[in-house]
N, C-alpha and C. Protein backbone atom coordinates (compact mmCIF):
# COMPACT_ATOMS: atom_id res chain seq x y z
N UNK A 1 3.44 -13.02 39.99
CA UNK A 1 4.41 -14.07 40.24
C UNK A 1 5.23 -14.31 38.98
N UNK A 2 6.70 -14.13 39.06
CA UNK A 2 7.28 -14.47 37.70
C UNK A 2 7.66 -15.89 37.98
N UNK A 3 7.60 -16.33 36.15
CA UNK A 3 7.82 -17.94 36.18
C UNK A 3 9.40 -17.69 35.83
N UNK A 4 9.54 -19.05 36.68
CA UNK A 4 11.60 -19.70 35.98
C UNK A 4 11.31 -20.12 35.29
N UNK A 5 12.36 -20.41 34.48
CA UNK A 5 13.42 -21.85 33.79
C UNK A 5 11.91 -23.18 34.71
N UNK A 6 12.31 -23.44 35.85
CA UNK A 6 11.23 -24.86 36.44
C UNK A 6 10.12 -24.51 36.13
N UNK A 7 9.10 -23.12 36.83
CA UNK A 7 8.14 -23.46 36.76
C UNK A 7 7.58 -21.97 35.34
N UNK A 8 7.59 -22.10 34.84
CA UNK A 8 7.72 -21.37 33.06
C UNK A 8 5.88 -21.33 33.25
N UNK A 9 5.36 -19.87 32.68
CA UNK A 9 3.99 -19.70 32.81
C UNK A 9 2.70 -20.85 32.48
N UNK A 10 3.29 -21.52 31.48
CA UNK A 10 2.50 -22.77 31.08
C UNK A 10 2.44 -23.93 32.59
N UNK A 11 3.56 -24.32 33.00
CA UNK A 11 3.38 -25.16 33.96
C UNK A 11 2.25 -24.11 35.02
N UNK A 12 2.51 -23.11 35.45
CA UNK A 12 2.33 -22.32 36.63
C UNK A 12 0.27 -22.43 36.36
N UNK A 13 -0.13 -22.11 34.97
CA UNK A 13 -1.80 -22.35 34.87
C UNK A 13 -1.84 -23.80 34.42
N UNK A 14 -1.32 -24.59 34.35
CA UNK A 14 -1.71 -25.82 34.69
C UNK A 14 -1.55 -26.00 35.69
N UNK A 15 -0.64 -25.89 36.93
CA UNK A 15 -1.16 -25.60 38.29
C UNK A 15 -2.35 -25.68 39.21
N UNK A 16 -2.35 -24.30 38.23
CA UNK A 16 -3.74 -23.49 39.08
C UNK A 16 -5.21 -24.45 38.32
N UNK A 17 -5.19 -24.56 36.63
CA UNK A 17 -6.43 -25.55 36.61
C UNK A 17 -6.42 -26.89 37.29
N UNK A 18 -4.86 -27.38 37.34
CA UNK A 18 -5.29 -28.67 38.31
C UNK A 18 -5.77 -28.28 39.80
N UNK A 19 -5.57 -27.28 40.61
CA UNK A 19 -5.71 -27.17 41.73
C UNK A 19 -7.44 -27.04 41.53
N UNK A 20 -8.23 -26.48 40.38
CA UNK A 20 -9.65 -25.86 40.88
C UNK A 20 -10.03 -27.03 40.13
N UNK A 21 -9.70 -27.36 39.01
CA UNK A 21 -10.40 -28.06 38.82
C UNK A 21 -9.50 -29.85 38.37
N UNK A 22 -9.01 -31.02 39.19
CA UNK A 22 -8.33 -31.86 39.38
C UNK A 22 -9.15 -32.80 37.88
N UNK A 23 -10.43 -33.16 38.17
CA UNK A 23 -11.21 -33.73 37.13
C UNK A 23 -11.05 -33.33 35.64
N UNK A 24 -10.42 -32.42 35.21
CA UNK A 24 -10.24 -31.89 33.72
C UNK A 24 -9.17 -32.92 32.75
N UNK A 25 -8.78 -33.12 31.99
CA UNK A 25 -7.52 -33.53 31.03
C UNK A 25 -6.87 -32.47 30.39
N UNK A 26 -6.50 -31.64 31.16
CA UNK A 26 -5.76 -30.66 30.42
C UNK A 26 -4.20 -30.50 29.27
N UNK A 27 -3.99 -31.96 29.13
CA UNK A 27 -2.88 -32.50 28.73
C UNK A 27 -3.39 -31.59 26.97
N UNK A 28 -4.23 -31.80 26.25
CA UNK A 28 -4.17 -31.48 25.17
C UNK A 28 -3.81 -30.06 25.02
N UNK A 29 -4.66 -28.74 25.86
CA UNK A 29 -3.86 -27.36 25.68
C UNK A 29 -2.85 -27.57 26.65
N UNK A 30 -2.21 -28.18 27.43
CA UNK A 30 -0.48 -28.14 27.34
C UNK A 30 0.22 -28.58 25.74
N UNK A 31 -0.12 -28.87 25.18
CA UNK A 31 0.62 -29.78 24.44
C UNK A 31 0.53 -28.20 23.01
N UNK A 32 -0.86 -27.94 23.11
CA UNK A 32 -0.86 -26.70 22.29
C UNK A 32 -0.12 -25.69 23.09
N UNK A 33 -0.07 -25.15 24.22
CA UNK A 33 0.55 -24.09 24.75
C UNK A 33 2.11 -24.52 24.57
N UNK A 34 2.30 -25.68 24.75
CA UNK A 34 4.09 -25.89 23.88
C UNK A 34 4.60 -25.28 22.98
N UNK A 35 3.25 -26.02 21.60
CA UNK A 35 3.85 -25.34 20.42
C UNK A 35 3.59 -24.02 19.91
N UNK A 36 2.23 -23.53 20.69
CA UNK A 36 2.76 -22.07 20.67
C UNK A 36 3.47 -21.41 21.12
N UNK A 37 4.62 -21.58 22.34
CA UNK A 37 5.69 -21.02 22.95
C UNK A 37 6.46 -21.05 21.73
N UNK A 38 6.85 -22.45 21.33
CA UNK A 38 7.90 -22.99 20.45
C UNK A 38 7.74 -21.64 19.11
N UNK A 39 6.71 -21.35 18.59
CA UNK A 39 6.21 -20.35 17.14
C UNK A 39 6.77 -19.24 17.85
N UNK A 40 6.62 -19.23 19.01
CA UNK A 40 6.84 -17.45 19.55
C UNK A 40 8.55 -17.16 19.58
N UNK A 41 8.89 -18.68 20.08
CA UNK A 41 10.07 -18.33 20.04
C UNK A 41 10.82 -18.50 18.58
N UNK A 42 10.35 -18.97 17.81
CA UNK A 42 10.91 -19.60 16.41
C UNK A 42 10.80 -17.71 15.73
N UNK A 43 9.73 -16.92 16.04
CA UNK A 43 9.41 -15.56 15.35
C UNK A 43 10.49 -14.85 16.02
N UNK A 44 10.74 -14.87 17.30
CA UNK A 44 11.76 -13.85 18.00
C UNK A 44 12.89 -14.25 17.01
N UNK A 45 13.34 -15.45 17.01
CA UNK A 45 14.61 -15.80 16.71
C UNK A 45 14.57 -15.52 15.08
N UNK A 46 13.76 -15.59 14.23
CA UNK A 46 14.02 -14.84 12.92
C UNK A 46 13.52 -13.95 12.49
N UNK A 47 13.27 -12.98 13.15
CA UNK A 47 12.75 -11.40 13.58
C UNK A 47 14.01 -10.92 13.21
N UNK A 48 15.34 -10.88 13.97
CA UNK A 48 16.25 -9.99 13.28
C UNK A 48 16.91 -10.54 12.20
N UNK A 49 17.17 -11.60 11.68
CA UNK A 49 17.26 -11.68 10.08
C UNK A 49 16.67 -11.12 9.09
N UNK A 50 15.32 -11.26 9.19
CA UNK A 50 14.39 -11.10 8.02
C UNK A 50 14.98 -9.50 8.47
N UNK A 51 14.23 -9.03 9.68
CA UNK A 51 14.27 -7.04 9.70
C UNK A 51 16.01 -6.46 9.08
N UNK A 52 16.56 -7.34 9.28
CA UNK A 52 17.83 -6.73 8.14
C UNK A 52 17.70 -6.34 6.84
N UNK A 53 17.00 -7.09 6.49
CA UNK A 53 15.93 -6.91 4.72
C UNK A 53 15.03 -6.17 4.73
N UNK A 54 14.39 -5.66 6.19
CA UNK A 54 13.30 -5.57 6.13
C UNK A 54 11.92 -6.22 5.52
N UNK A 55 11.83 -7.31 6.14
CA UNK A 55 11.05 -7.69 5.62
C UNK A 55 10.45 -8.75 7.24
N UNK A 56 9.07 -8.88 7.07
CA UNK A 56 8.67 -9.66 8.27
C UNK A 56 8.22 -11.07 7.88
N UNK A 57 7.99 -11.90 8.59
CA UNK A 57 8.18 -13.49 8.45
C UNK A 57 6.93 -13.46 7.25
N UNK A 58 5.80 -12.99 7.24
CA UNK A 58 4.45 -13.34 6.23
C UNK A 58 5.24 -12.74 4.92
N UNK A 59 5.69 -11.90 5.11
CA UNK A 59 6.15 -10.96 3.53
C UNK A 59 7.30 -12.19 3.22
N UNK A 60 8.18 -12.97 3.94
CA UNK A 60 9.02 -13.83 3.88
C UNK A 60 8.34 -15.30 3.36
N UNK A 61 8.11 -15.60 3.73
CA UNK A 61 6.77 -16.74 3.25
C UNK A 61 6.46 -16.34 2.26
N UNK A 62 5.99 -15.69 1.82
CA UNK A 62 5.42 -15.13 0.03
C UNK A 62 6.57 -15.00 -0.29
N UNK A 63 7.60 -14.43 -0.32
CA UNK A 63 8.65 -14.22 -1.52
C UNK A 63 9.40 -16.36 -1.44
N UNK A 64 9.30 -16.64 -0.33
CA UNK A 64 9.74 -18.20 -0.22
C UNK A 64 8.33 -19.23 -1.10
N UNK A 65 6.99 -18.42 -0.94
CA UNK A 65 6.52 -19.48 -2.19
C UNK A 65 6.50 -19.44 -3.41
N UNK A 66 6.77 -18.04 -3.76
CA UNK A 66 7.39 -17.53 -5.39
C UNK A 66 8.29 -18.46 -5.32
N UNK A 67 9.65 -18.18 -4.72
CA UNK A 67 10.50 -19.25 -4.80
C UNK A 67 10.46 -20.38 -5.48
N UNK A 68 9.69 -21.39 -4.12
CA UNK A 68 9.12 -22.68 -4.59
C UNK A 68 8.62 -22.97 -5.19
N UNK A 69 7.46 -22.19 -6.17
CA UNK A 69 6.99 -21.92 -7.26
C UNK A 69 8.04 -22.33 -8.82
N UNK A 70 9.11 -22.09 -8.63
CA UNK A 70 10.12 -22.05 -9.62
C UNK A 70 9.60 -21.02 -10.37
N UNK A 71 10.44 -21.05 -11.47
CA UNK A 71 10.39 -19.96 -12.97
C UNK A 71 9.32 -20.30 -13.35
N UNK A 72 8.46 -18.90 -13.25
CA UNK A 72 8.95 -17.79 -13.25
C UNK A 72 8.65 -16.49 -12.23
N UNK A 73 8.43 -17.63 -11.05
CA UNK A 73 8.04 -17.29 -9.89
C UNK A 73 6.89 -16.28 -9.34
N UNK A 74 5.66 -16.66 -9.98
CA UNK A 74 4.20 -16.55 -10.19
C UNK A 74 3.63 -17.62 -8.93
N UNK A 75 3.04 -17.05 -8.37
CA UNK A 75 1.45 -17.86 -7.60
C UNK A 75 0.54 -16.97 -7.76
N UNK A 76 -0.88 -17.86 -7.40
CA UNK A 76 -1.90 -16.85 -7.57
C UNK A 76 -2.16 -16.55 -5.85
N UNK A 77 -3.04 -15.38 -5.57
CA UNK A 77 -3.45 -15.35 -4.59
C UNK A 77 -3.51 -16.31 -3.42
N UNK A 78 -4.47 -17.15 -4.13
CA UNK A 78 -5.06 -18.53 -3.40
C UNK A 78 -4.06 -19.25 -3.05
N UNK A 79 -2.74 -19.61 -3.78
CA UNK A 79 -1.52 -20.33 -3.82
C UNK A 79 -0.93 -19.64 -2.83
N UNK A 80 -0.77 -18.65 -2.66
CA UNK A 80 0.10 -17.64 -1.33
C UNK A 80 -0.78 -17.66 0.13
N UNK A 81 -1.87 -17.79 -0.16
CA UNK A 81 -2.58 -17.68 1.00
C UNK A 81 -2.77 -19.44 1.74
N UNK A 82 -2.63 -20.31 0.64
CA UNK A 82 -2.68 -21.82 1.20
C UNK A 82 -1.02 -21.67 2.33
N UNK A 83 0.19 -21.17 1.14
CA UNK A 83 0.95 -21.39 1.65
C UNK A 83 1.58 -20.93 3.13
N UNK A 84 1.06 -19.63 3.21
CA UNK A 84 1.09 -18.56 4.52
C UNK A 84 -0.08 -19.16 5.24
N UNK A 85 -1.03 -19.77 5.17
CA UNK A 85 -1.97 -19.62 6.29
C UNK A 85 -3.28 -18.59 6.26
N UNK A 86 -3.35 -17.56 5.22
CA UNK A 86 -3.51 -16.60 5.25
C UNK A 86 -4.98 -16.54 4.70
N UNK A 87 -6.59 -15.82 5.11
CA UNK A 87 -7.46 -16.01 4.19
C UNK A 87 -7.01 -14.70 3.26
N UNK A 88 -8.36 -14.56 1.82
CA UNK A 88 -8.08 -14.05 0.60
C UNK A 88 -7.99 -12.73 1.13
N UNK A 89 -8.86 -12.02 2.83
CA UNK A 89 -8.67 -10.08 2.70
C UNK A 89 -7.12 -10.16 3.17
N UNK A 90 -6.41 -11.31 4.24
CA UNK A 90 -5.59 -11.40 4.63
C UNK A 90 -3.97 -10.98 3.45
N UNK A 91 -4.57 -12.31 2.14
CA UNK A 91 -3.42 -12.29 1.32
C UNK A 91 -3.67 -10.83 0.12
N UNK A 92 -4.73 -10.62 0.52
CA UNK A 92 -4.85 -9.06 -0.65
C UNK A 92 -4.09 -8.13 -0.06
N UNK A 93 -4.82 -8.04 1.23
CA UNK A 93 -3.73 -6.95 1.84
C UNK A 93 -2.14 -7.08 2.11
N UNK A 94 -1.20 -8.08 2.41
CA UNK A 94 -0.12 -8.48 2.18
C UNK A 94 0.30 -8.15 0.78
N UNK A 95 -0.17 -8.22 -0.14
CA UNK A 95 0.05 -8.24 -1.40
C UNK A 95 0.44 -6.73 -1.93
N UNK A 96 -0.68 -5.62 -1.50
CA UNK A 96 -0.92 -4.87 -1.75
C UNK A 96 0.34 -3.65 -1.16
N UNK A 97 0.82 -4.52 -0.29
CA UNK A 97 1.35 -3.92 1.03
C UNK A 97 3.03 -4.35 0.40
N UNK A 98 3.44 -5.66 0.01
CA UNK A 98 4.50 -5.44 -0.70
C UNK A 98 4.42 -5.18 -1.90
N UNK A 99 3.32 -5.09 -3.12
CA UNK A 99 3.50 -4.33 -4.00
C UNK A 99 4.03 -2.76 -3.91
N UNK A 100 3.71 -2.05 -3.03
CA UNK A 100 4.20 -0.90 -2.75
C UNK A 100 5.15 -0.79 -2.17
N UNK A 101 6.01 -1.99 -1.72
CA UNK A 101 7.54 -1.71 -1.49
C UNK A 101 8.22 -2.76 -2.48
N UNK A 102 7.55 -2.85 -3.31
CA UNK A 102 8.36 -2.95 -4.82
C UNK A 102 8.91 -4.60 -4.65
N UNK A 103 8.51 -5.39 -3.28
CA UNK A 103 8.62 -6.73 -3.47
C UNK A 103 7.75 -8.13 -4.30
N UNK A 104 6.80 -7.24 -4.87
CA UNK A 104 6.20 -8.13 -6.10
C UNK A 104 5.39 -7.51 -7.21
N UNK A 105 5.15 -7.79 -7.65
CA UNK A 105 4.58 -7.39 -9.00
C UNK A 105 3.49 -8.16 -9.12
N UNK A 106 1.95 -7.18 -9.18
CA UNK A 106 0.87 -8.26 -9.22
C UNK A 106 0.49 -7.39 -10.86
N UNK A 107 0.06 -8.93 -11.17
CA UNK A 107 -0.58 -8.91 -12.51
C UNK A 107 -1.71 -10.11 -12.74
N UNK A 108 -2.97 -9.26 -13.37
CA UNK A 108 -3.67 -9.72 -13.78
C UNK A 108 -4.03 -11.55 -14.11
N UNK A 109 -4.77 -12.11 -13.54
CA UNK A 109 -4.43 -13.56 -13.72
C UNK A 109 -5.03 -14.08 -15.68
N UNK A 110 -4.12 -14.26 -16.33
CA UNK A 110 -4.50 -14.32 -17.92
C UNK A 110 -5.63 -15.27 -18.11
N UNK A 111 -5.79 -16.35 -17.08
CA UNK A 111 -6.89 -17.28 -17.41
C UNK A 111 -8.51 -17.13 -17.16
């Protein structure tokens, strides 16, 4: 069954859980299935910006917390991974992954 514009896949299984099961409160995962539509669509829509740079929204996020970081646009690991969402195998591998396309430079933490 494809969903419209009215009844959009989220309404269509709230539907179906109200139909089996009427007794539930399903209001809270509607409210999450919103804002994950909303992320899905927020990624489509700056999917072809960033891929002009090549670059994808997580690799974008790290060069945006260098950024925010100011001069001399250093974070540590932990600082990139608070900021992305990301745990530490998550932000190693990101790291590792634009170090080799020459979008950061990791160095040794001096402290």
């Amino acid at each position: 069954m494809a969903a419209s514009a009215k009844n959009d896949r989220l309404e269509f299984l709230s539907q179906k859980w109200n139909e089996r099961r009427p007794d539930l409160d399903i209001s809270p995962w509607q409210v999450w299935g919103r804002i994950t539509r909303i992320h899905e669509l927020f990624l489509a829509a700056i999917a072809a910006p960033l891929s002009s740079h090549e670059l994808n929204f997580k690799e974008f996020q790290t060069l945006a917390a260098l950024v925010l970081a100011g001069e001399p646009y250093e974070a540590s690991p932990n600082q990139i991974g608070r900021f992305n969402l990301l745990t530490s195998g998550g932000v190693a591998n990101l790291l590792a992954r634009m170090e080799r396309e020459g979008l950061v430079e990791r160095r040794p933490d001096p402290s």
